[in-house]
Protein backbone atom coordinates (compact mmCIF):
# COMPACT_ATOMS: atom_id res chain seq x y z
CA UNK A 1 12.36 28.48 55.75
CA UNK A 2 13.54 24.83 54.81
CA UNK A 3 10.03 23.45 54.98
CA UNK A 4 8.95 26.05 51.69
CA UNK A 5 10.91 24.72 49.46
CA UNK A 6 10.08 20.87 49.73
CA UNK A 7 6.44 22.29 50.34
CA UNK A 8 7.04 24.32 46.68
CA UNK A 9 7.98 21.46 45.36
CA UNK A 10 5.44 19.12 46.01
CA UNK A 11 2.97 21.72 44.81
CA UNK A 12 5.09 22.00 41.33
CA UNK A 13 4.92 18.21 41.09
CA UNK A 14 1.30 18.38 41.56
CA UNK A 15 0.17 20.82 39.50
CA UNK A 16 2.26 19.24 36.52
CA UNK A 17 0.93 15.92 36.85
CA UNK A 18 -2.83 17.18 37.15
CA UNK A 19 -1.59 19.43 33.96
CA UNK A 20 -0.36 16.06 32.28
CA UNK A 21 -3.46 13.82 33.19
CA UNK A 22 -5.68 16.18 31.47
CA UNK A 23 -3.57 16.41 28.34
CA UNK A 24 -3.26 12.94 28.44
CA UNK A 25 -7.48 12.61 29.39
CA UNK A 26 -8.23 15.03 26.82
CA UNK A 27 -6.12 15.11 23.88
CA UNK A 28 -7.14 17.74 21.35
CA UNK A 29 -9.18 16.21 18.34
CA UNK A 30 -7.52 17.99 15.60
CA UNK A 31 -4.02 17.05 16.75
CA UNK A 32 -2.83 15.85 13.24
CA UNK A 33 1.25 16.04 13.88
CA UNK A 34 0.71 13.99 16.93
CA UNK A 35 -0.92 10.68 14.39
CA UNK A 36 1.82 11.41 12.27
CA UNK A 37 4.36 10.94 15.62
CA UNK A 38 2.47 7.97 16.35
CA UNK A 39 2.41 6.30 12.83
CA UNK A 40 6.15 6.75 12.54
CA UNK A 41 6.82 5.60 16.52
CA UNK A 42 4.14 2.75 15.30
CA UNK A 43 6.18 1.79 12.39
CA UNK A 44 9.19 0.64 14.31
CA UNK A 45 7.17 -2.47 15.40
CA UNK A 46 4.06 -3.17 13.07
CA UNK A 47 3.89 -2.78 9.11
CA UNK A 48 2.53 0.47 7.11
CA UNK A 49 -0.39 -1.37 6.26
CA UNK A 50 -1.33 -2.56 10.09
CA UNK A 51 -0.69 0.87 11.48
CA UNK A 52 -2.68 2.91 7.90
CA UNK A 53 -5.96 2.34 8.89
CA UNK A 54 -5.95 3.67 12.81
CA UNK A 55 -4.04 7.28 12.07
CA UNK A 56 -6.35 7.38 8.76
CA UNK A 57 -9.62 7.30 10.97
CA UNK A 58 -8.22 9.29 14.29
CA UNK A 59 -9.78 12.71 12.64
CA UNK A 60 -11.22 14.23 9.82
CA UNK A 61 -8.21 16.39 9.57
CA UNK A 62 -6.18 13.38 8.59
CA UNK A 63 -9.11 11.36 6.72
CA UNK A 64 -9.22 14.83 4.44
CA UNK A 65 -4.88 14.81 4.10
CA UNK A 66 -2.97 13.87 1.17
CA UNK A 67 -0.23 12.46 2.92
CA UNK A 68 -2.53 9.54 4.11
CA UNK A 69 -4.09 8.86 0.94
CA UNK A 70 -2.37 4.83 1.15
CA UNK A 71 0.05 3.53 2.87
CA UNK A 72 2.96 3.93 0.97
CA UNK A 73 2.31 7.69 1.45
CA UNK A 74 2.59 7.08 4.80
CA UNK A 75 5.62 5.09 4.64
């Protein structure tokens, strides 16, 4: 009985981390809120202008969005 729960455990861990590999593998192509994260995590450390370009051409969904029409819509 106190082998199933480190045994439980282990298989938890596992299946999260194959869950989080894949996510992280495979991110989903139209995940605008997520270049949005990144541009404002981004910003902390680089200018507006270094960091406009790469979340302006991650998807179509943000090349199409108003909110990244320049850079000072993005700041």
């Amino acid at each position: 009985m106190e082998l199933k729960k480190p045994i439980r455990n282990l298989l938890y861990f596992a299946i999260i981390s194959c869950v989080s590999c894949v996510c992280y593998l495979h991110p989903v192509a139209d995940d605008f809120d997520r270049y949005i994260y990144e541009a404002l995590v981004r910003v902390r450390t680089q200018s507006v202008e270094a960091i406009y370009p790469i979340v302006k051409h991650e998807s179509p969904r943000s090349e199409a969005s108003s909110v990244l029409d320049s850079p000072q819509h993005l700041g």
